[in-house]
PDB file of N, CA and C in Angstrom:
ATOM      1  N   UNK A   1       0.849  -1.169   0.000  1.00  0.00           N
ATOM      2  CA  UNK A   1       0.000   0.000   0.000  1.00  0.00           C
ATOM      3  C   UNK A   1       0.894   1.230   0.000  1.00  0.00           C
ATOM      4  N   UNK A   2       0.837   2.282  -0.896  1.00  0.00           N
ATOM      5  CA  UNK A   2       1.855   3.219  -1.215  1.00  0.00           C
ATOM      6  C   UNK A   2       1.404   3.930   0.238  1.00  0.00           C
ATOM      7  N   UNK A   3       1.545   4.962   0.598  1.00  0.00           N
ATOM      8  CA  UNK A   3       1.681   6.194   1.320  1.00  0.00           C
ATOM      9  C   UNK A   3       1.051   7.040   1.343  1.00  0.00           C
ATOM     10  N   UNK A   4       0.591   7.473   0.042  1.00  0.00           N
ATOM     11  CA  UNK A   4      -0.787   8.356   0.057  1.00  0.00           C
ATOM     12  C   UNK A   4      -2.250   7.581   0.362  1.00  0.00           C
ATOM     13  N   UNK A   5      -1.897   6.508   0.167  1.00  0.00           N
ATOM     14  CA  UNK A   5      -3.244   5.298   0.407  1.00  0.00           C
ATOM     15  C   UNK A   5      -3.185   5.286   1.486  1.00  0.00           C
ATOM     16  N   UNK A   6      -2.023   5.211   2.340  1.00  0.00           N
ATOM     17  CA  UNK A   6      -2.161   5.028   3.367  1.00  0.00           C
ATOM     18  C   UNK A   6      -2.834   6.042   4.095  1.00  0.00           C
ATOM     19  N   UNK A   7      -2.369   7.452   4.029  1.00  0.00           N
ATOM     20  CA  UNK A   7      -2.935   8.458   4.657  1.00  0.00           C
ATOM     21  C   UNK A   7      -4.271   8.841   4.292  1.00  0.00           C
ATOM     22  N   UNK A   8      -4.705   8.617   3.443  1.00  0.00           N
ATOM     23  CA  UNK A   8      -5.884   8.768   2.929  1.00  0.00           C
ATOM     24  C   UNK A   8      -7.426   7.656   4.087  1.00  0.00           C
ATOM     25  N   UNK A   9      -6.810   6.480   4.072  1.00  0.00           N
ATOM     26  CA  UNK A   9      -6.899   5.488   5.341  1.00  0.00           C
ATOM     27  C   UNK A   9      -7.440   6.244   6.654  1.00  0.00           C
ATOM     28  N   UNK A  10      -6.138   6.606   6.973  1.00  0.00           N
ATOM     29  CA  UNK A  10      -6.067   6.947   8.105  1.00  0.00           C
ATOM     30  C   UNK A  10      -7.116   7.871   8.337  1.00  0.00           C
ATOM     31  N   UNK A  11      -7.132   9.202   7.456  1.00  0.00           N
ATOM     32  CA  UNK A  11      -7.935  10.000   7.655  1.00  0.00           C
ATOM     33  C   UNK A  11      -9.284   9.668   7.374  1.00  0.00           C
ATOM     34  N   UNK A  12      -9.687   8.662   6.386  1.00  0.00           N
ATOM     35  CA  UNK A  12     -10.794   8.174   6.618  1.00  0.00           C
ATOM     36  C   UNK A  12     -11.564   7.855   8.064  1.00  0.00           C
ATOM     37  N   UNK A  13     -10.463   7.284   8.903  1.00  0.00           N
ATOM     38  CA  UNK A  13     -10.796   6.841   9.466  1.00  0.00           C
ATOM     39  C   UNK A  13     -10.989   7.235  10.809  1.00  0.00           C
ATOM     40  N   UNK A  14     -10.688   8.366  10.704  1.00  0.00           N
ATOM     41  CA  UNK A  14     -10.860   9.657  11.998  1.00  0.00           C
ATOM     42  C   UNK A  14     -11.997  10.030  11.874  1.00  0.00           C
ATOM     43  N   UNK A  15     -12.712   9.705  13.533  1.00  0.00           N
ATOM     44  CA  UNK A  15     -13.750  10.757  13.210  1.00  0.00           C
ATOM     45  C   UNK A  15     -14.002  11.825  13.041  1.00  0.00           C
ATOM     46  N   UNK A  16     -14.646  12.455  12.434  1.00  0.00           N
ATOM     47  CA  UNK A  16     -15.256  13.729  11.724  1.00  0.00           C
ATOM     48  C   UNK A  16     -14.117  14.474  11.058  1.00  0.00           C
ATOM     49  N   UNK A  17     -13.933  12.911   9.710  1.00  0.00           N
ATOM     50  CA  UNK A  17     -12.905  13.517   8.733  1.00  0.00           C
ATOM     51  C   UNK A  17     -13.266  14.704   7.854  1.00  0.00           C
ATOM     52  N   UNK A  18     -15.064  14.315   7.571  1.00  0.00           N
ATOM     53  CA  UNK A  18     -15.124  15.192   6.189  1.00  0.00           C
ATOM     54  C   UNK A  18     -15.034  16.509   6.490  1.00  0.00           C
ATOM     55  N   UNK A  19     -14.827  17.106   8.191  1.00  0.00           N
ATOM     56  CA  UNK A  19     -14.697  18.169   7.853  1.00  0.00           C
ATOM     57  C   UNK A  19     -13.356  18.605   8.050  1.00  0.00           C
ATOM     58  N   UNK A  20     -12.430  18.327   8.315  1.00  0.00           N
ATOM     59  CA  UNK A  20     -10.676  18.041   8.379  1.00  0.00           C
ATOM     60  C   UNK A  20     -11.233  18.277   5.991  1.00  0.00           C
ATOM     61  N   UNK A  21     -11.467  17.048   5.764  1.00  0.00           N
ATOM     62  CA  UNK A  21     -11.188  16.967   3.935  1.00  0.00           C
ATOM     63  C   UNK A  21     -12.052  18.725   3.479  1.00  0.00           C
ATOM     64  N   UNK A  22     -13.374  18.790   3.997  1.00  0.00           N
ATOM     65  CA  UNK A  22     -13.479  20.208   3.610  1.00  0.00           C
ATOM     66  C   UNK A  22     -13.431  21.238   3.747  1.00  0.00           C
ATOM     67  N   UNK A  23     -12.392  21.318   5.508  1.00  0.00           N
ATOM     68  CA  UNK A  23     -11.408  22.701   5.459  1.00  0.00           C
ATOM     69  C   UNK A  23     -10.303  22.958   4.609  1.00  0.00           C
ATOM     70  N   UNK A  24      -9.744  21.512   4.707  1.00  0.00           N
ATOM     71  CA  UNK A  24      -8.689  21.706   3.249  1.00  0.00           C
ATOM     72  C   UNK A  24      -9.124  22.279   1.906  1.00  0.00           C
ATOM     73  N   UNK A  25     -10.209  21.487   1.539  1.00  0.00           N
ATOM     74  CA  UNK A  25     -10.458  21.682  -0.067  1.00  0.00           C
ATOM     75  C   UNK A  25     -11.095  23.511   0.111  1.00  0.00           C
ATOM     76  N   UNK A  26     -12.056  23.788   1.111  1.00  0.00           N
ATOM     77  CA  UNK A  26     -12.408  25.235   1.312  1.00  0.00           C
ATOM     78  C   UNK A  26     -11.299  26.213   1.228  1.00  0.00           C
ATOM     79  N   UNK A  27      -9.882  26.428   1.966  1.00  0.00           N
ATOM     80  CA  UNK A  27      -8.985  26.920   1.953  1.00  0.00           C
ATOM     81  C   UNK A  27      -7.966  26.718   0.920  1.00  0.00           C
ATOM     82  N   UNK A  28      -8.572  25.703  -0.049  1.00  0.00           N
ATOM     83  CA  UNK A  28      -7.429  26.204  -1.105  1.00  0.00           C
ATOM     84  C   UNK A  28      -6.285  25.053  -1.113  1.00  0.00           C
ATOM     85  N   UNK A  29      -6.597  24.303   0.082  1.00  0.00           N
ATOM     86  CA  UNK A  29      -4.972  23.646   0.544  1.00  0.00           C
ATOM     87  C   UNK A  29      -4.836  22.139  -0.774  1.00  0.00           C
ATOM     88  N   UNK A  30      -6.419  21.940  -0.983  1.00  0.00           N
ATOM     89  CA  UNK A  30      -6.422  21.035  -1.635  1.00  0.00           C
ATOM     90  C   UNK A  30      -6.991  21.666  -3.109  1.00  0.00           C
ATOM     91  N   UNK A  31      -6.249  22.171  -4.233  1.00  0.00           N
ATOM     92  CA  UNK A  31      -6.640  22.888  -4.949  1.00  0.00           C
ATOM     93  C   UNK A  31      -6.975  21.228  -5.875  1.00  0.00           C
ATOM     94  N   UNK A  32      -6.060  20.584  -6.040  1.00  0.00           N
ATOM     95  CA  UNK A  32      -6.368  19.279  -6.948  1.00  0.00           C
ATOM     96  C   UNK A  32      -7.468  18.387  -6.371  1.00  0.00           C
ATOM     97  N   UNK A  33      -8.160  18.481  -5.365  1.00  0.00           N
ATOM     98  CA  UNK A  33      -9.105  18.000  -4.647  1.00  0.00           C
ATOM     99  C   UNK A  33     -10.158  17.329  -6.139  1.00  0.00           C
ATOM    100  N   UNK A  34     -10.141  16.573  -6.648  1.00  0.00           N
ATOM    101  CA  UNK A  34     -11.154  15.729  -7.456  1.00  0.00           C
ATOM    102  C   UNK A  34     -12.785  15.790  -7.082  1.00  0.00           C
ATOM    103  N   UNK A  35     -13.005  16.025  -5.670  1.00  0.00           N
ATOM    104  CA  UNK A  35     -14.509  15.771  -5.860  1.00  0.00           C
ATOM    105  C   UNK A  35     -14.810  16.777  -5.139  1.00  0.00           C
ATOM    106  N   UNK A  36     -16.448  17.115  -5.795  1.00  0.00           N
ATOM    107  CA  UNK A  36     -17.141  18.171  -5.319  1.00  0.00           C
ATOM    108  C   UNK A  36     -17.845  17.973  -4.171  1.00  0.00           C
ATOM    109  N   UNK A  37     -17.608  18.323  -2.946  1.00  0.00           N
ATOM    110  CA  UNK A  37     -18.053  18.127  -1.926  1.00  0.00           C
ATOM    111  C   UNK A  37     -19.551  18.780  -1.880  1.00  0.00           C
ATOM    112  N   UNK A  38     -20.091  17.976  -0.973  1.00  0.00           N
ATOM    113  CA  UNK A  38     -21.749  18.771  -0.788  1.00  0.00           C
ATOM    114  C   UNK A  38     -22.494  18.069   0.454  1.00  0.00           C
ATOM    115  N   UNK A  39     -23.503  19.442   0.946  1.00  0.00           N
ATOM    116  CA  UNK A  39     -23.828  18.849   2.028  1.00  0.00           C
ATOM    117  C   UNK A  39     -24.382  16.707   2.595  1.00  0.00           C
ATOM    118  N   UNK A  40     -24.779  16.377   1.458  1.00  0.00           N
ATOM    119  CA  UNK A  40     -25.319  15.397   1.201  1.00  0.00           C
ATOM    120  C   UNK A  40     -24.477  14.188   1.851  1.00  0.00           C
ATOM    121  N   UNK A  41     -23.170  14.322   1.590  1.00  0.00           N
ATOM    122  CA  UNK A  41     -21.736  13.779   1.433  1.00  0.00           C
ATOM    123  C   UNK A  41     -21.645  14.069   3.465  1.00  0.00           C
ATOM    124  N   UNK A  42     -21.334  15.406   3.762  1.00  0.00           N
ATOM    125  CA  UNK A  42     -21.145  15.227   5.402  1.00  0.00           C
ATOM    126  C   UNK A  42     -22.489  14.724   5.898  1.00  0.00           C
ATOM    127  N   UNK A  43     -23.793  14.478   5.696  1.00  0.00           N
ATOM    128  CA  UNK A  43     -25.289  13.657   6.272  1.00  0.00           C
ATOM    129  C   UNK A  43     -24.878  12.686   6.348  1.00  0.00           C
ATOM    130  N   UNK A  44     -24.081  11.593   4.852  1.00  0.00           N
ATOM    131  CA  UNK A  44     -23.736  10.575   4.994  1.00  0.00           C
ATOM    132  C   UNK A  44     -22.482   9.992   6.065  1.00  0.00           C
ATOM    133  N   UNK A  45     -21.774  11.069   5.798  1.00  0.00           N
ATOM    134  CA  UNK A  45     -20.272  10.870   6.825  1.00  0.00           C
ATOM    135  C   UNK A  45     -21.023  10.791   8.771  1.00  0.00           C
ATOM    136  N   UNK A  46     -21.523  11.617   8.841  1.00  0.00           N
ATOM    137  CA  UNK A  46     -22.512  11.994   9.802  1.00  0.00           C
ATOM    138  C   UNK A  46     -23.106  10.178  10.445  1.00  0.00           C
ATOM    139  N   UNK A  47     -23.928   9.941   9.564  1.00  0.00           N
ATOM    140  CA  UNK A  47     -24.612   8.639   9.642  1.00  0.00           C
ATOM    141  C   UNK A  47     -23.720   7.604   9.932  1.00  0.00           C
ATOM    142  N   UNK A  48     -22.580   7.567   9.218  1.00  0.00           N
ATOM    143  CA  UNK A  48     -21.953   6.292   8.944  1.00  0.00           C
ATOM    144  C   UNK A  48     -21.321   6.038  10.276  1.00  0.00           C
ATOM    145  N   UNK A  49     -20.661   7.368  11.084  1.00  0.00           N
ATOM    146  CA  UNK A  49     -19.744   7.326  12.216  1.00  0.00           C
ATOM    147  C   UNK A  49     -20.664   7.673  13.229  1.00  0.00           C
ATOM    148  N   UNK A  50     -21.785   8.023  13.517  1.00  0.00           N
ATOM    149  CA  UNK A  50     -23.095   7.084  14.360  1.00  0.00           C
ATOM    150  C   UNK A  50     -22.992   5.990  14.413  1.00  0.00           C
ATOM    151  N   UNK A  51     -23.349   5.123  13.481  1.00  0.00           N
ATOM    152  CA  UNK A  51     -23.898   3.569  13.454  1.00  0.00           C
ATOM    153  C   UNK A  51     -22.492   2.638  13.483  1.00  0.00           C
ATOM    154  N   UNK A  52     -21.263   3.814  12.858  1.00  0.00           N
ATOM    155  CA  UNK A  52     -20.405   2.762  13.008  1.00  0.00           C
ATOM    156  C   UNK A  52     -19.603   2.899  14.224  1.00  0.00           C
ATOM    157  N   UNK A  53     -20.039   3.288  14.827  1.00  0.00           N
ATOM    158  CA  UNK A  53     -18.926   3.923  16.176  1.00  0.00           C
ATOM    159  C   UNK A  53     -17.197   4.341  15.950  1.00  0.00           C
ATOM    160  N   UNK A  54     -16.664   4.129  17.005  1.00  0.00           N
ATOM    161  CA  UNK A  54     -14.855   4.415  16.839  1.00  0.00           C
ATOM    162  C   UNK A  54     -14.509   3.081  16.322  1.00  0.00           C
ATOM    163  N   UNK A  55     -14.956   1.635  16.701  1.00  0.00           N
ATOM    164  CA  UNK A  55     -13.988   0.824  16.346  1.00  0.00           C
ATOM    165  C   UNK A  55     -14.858  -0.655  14.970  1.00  0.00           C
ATOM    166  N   UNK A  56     -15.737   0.366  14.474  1.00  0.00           N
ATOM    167  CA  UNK A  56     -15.958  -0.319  12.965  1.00  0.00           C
ATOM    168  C   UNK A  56     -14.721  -0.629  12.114  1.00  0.00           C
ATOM    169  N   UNK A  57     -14.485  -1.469  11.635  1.00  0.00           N
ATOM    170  CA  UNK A  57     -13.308  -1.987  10.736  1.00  0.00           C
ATOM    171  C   UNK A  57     -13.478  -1.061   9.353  1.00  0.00           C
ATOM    172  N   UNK A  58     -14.482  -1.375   9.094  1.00  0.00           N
ATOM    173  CA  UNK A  58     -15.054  -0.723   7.366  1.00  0.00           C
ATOM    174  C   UNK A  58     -15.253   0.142   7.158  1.00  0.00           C
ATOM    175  N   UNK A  59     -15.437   1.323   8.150  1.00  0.00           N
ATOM    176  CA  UNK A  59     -15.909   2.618   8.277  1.00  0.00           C
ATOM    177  C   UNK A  59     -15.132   3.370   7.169  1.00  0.00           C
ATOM    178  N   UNK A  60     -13.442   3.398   6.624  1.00  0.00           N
ATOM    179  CA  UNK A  60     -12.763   3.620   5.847  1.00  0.00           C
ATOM    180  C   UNK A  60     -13.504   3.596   4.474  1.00  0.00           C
ATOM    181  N   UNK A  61     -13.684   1.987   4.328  1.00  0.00           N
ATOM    182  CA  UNK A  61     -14.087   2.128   3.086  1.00  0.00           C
ATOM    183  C   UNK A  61     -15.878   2.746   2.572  1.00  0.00           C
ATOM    184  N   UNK A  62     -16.785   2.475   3.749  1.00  0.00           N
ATOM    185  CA  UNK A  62     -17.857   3.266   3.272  1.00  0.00           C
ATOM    186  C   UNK A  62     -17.717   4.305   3.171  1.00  0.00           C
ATOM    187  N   UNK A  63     -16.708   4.981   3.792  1.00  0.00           N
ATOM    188  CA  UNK A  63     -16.605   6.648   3.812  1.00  0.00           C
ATOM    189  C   UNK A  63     -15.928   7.204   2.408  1.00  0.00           C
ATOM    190  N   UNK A  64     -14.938   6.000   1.885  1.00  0.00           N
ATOM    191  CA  UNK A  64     -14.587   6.127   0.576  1.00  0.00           C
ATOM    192  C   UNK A  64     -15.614   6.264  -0.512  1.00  0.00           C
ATOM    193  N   UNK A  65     -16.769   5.431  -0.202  1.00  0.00           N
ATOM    194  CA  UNK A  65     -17.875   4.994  -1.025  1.00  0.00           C
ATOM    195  C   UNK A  65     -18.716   6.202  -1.050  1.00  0.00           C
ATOM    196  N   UNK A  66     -18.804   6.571   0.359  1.00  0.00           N
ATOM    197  CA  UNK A  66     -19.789   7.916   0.352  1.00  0.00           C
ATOM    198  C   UNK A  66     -19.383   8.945  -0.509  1.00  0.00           C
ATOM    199  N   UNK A  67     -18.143   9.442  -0.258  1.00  0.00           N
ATOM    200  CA  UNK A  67     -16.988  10.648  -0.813  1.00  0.00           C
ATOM    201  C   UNK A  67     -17.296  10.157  -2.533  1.00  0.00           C
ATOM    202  N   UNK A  68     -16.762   9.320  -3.402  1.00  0.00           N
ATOM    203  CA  UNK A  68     -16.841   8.875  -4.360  1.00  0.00           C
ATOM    204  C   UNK A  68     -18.397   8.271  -4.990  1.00  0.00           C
ATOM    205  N   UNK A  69     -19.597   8.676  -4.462  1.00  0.00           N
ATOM    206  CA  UNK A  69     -20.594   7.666  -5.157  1.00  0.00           C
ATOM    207  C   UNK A  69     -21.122   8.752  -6.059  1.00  0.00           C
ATOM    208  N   UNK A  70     -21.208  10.258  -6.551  1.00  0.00           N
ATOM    209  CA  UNK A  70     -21.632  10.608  -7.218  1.00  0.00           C
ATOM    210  C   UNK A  70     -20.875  11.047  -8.274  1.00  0.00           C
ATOM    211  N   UNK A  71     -19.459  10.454  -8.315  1.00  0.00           N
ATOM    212  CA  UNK A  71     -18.518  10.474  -9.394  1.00  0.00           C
ATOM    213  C   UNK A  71     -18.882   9.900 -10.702  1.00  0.00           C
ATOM    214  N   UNK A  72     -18.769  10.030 -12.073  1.00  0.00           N
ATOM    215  CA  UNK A  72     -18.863   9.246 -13.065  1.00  0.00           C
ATOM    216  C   UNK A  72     -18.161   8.124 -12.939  1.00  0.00           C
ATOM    217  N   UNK A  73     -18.697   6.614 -13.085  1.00  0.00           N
ATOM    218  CA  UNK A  73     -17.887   5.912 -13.338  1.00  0.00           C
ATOM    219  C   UNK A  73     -16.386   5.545 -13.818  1.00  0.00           C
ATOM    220  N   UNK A  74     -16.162   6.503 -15.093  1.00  0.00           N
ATOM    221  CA  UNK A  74     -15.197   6.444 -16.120  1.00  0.00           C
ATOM    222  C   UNK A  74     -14.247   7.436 -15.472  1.00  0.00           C
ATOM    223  N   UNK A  75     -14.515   7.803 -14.708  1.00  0.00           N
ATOM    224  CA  UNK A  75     -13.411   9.128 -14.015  1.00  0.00           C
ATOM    225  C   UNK A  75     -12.469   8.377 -12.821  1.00  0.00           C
ATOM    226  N   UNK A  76     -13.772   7.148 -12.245  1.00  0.00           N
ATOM    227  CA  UNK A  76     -13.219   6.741 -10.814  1.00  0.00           C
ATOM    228  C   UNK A  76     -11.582   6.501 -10.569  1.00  0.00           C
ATOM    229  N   UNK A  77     -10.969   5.811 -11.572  1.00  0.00           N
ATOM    230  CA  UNK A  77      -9.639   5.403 -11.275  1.00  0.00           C
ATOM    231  C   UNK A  77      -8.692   6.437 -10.966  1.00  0.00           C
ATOM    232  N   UNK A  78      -8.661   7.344 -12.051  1.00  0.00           N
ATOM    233  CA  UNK A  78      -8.200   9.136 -11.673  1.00  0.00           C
ATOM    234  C   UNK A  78      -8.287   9.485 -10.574  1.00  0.00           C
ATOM    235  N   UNK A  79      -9.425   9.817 -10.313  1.00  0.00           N
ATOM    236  CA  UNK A  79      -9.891  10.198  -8.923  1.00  0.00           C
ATOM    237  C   UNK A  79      -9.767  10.012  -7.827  1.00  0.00           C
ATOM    238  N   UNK A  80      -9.666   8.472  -7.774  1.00  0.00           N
ATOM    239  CA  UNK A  80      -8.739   7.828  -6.521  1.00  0.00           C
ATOM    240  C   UNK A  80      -7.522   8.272  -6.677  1.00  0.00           C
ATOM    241  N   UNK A  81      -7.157   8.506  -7.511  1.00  0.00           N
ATOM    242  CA  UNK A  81      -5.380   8.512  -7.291  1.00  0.00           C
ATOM    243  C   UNK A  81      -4.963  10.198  -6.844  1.00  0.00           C
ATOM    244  N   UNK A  82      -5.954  11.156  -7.351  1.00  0.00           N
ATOM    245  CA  UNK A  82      -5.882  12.268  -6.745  1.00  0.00           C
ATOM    246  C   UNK A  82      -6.135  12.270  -5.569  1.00  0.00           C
ATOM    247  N   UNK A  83      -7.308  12.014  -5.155  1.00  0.00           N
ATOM    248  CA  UNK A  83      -7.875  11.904  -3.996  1.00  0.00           C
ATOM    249  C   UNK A  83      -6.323  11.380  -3.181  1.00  0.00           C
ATOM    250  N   UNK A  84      -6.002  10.391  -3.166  1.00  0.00           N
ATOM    251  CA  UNK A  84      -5.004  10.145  -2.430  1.00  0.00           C
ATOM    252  C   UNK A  84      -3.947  11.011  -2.279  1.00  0.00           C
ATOM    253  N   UNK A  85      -3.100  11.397  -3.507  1.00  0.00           N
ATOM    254  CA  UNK A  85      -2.736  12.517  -3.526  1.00  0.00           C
ATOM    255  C   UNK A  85      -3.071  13.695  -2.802  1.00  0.00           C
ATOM    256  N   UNK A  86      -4.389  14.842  -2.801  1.00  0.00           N
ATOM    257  CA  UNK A  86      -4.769  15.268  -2.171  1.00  0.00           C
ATOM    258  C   UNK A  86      -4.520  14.684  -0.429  1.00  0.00           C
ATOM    259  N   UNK A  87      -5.079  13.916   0.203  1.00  0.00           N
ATOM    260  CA  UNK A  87      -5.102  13.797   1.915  1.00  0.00           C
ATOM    261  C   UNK A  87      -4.027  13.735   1.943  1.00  0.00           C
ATOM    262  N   UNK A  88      -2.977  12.974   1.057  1.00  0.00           N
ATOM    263  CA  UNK A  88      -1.879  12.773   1.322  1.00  0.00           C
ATOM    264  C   UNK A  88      -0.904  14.872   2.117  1.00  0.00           C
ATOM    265  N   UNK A  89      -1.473  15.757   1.085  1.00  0.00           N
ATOM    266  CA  UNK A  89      -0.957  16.967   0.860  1.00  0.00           C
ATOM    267  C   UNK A  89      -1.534  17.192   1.944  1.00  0.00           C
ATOM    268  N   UNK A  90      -2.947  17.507   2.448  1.00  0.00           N
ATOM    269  CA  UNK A  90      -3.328  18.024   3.729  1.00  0.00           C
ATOM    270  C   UNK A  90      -2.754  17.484   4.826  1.00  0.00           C
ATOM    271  N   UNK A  91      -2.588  15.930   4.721  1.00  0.00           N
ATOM    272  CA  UNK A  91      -2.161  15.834   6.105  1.00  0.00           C
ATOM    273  C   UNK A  91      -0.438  15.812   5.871  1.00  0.00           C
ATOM    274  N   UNK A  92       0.016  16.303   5.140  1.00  0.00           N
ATOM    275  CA  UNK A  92       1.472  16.625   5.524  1.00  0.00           C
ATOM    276  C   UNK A  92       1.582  18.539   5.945  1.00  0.00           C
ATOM    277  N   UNK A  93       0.384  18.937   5.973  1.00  0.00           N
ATOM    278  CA  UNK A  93      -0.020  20.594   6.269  1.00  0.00           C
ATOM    279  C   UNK A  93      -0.088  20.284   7.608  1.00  0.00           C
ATOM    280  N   UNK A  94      -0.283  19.863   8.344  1.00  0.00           N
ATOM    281  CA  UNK A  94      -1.157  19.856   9.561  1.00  0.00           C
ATOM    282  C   UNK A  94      -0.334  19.581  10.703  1.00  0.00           C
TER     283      UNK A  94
END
């Protein structure tokens, strides 16, 4: 697992990442930021770390799923790799 995957992980996996991911992307820090954030996206983040508490295993990847489900298909592979890119950049800010 490269390094930006990794951090990307991690921060998934903190609670109340999406708003850590959309102070970055708000301020600019994440100018390559791939996806358009919207309220819809923190309801779901919201929900998921309710039901999933602190020590859900999967919470990472639904939160990936949430962040990424209104992407075009044909974009997804890109996108991950920015995306990683991106957390990777914020959390070396911080």
């Amino acid at each position: 697992m490269g390094e930006s995957t990794h951090d990307l992980r991690s921060l998934l996996e903190q609670q109340g990442s999406y708003g850590i991911i959309a102070a970055g992307a708000a301020s600019g820090q994440l100018s390559c930021f791939p996806i358009r954030l919207f309220a819809h996206i923190e309801d779901v983040y919201r929900r998921i770390e309710t039901a999933g508490g602190d020590r859900f295993a999967g919470i990472a990847s639904l939160k990936l799923a949430a962040l990424v489900h209104e992407e075009p298909l044909a974009s997804l592979h890109a996108c991950s790799r920015q995306l990683a890119c991106a957390i990777s950049l914020l959390r070396s800010q911080r």
